[in-house]
N, C-alpha and C. Protein backbone atom coordinates (compact mmCIF):
# COMPACT_ATOMS: atom_id res chain seq x y z
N UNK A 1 107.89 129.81 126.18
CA UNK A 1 108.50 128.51 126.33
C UNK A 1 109.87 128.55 125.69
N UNK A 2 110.92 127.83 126.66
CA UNK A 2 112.00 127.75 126.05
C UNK A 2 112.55 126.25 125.42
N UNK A 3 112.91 126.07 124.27
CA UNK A 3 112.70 125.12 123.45
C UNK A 3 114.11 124.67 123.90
N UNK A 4 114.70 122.92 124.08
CA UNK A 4 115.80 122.80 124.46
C UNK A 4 116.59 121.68 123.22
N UNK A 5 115.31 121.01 122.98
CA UNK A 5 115.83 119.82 121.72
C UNK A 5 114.83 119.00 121.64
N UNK A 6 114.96 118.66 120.46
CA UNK A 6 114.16 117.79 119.20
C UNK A 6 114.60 116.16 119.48
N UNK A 7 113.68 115.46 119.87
CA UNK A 7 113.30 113.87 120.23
C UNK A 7 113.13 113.26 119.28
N UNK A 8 113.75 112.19 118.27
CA UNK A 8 113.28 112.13 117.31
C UNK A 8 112.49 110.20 117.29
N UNK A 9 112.66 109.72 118.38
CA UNK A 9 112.23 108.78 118.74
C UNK A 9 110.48 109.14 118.68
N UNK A 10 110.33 109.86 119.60
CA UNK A 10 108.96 110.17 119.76
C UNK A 10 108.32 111.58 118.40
N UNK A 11 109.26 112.05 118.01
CA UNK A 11 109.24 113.21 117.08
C UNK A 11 108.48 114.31 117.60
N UNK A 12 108.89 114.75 118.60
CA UNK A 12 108.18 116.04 119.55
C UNK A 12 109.40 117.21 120.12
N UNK A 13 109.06 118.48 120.16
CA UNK A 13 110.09 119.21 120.62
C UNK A 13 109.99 118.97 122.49
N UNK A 14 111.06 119.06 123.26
CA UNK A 14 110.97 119.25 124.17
C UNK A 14 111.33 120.40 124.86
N UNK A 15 110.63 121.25 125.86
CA UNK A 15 110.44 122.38 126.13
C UNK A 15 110.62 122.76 127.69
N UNK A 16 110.72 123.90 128.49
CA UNK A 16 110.39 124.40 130.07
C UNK A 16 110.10 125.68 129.61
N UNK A 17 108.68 125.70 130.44
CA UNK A 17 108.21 126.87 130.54
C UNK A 17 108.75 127.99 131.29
N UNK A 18 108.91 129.19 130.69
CA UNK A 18 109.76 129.95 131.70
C UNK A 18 109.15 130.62 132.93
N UNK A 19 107.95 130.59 133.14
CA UNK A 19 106.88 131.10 134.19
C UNK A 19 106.85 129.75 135.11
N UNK A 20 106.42 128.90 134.40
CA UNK A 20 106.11 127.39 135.63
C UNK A 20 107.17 126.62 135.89
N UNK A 21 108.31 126.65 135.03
CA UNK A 21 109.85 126.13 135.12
C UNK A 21 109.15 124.51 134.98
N UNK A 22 108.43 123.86 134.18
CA UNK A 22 107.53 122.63 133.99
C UNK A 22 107.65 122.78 132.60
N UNK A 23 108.18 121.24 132.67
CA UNK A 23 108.64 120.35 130.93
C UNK A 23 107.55 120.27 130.29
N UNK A 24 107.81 120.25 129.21
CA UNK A 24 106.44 119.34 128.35
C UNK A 24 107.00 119.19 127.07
N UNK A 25 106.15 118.37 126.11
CA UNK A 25 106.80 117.65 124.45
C UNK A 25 105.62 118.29 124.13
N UNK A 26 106.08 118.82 122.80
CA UNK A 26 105.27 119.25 121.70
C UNK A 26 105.39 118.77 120.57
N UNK A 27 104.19 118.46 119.56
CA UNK A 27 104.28 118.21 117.96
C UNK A 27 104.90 119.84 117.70
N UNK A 28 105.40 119.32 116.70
CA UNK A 28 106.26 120.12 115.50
C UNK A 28 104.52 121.51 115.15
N UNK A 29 103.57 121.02 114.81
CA UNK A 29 101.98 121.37 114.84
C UNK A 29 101.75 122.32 115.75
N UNK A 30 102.02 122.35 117.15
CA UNK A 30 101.61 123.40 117.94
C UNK A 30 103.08 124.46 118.29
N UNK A 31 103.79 124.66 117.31
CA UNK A 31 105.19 125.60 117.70
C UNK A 31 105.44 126.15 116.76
N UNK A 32 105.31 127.41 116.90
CA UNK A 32 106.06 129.03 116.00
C UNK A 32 107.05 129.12 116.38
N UNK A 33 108.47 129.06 115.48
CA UNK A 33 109.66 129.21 115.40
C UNK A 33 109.49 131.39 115.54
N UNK A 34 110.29 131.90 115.96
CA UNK A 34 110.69 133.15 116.10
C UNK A 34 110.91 133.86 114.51
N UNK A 35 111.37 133.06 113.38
CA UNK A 35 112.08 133.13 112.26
C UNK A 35 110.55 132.94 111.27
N UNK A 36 109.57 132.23 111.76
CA UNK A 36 108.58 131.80 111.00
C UNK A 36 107.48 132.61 110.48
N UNK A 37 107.56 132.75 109.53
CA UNK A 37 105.96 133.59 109.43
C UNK A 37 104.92 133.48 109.90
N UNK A 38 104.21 134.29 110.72
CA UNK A 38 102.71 133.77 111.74
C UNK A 38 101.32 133.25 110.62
N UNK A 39 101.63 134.13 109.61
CA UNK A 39 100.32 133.76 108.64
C UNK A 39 100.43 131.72 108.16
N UNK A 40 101.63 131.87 108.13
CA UNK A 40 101.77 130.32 107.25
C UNK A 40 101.50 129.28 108.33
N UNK A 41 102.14 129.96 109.75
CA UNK A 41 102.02 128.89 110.84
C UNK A 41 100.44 128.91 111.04
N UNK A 42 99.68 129.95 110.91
CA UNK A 42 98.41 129.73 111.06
C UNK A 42 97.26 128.96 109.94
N UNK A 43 98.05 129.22 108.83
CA UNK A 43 97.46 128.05 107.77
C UNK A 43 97.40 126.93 107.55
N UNK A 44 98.99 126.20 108.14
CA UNK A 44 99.49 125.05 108.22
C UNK A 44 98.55 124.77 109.72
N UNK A 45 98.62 125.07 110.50
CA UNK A 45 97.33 124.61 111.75
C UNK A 45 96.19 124.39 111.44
N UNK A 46 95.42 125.51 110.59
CA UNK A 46 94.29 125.41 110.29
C UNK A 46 93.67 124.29 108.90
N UNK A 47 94.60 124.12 108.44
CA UNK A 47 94.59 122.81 107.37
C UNK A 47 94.74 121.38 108.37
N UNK A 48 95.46 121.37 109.07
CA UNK A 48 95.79 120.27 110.01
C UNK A 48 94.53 120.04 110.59
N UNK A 49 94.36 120.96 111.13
CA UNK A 49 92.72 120.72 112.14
C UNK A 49 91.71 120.23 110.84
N UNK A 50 91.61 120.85 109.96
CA UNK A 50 90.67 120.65 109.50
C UNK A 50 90.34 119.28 108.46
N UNK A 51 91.80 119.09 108.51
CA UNK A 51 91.87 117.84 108.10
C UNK A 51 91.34 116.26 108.97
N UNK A 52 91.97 117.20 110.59
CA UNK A 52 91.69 116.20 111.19
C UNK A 52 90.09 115.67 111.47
N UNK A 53 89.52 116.60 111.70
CA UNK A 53 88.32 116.68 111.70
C UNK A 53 86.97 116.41 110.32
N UNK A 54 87.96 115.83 109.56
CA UNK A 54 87.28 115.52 108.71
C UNK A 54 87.95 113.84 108.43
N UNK A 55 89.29 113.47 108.50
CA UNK A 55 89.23 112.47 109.41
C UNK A 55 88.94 111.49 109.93
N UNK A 56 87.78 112.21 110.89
CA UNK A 56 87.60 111.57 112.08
C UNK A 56 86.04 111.25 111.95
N UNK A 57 85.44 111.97 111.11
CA UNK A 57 84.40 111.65 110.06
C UNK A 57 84.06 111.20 109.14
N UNK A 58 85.17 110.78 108.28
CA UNK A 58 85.29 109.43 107.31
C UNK A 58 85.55 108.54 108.10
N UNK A 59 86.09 108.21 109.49
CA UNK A 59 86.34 106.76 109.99
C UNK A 59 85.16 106.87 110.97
N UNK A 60 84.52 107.62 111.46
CA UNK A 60 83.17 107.56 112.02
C UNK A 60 82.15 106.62 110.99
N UNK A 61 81.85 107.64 110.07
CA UNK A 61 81.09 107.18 108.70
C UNK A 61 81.15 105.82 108.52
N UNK A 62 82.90 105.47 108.03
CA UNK A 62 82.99 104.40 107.31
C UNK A 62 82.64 102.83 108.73
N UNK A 63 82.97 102.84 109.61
CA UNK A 63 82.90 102.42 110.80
C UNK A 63 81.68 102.07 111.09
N UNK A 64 80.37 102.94 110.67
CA UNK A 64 78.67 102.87 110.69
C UNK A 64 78.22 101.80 109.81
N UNK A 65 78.62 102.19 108.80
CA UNK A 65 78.32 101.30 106.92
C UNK A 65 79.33 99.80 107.41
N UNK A 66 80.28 99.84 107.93
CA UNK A 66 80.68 98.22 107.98
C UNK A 66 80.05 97.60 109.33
N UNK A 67 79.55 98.38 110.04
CA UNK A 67 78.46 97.50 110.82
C UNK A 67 77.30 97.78 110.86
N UNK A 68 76.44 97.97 110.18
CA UNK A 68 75.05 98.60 109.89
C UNK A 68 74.50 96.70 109.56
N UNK A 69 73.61 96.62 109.98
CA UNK A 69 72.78 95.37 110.08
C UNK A 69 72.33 95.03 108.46
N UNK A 70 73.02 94.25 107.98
CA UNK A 70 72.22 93.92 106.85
C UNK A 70 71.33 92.16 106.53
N UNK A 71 71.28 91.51 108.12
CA UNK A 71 70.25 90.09 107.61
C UNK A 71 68.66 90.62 107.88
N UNK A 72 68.56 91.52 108.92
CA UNK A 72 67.09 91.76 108.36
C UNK A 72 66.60 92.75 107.42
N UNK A 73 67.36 93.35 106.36
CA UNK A 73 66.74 94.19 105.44
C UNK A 73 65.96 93.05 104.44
N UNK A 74 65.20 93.35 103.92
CA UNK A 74 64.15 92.39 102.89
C UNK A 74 64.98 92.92 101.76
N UNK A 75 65.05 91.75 100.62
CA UNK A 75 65.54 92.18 99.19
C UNK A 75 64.29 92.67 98.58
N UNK A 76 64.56 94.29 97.75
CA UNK A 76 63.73 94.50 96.85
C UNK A 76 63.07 93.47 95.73
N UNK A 77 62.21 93.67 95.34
CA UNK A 77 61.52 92.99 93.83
C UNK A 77 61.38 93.59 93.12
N UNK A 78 60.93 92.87 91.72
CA UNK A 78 61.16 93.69 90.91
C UNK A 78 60.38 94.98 90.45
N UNK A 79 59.26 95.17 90.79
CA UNK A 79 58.24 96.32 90.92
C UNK A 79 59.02 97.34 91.60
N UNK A 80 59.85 97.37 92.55
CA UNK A 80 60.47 98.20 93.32
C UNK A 80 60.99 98.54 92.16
N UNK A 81 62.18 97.41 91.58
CA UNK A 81 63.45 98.04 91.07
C UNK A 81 63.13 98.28 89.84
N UNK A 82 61.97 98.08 89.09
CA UNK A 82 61.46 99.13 87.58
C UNK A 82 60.99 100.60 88.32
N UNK A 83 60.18 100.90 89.46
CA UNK A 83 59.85 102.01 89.89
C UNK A 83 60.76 102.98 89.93
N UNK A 84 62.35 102.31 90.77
CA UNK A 84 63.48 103.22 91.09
C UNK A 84 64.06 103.32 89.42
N UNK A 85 64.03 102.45 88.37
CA UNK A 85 64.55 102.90 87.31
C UNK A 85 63.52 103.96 87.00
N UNK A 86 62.27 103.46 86.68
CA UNK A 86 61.60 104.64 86.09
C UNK A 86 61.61 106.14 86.19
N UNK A 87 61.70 106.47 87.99
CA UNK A 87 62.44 107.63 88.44
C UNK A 87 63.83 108.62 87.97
N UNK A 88 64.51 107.41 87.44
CA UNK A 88 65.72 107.96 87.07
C UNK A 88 66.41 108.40 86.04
């Protein structure tokens, strides 16, 4: 891909492929500079992903717990709640 200029409205590189001669925008995230070290570009990806994906599992999670039904749970008593102390 040949890289032509930096959008900073949208903050994406814009690109033409030199095989399909077809545009496309890229995050800053999916592009190795020529000058760049491959190990760091592959760390900085792999932190990204893995960030994202974790993410996307705290707002899953948290998203469950703020709508999880709580008028028909029964309130414990107190036999319960000396039992769960006693346990602990």
């Amino acid at each position: 891909m040949r890289l032509f200029k930096y959008l900073p409205k949208s903050q994406r590189f814009e690109g033409v492929w030199e095989v399909t001669k077809q545009k496309e925008r890229l995050p800053r995230i999916k592009i190795i500079f020529d000058e760049e070290d491959p190990k760091k570009f592959v760390e900085r990806f792999k932190s990204a992903y893995q960030n994202r994906i974790y993410a996307d599992a705290l707002i899953k999670y948290n998203y469950y717990i703020e709508n999880m039904p709580k008028h028909q749970i029964p309130e414990i008593d107190n036999f319960q709640v000396q039992r769960i102390l006693a346990m602990t």
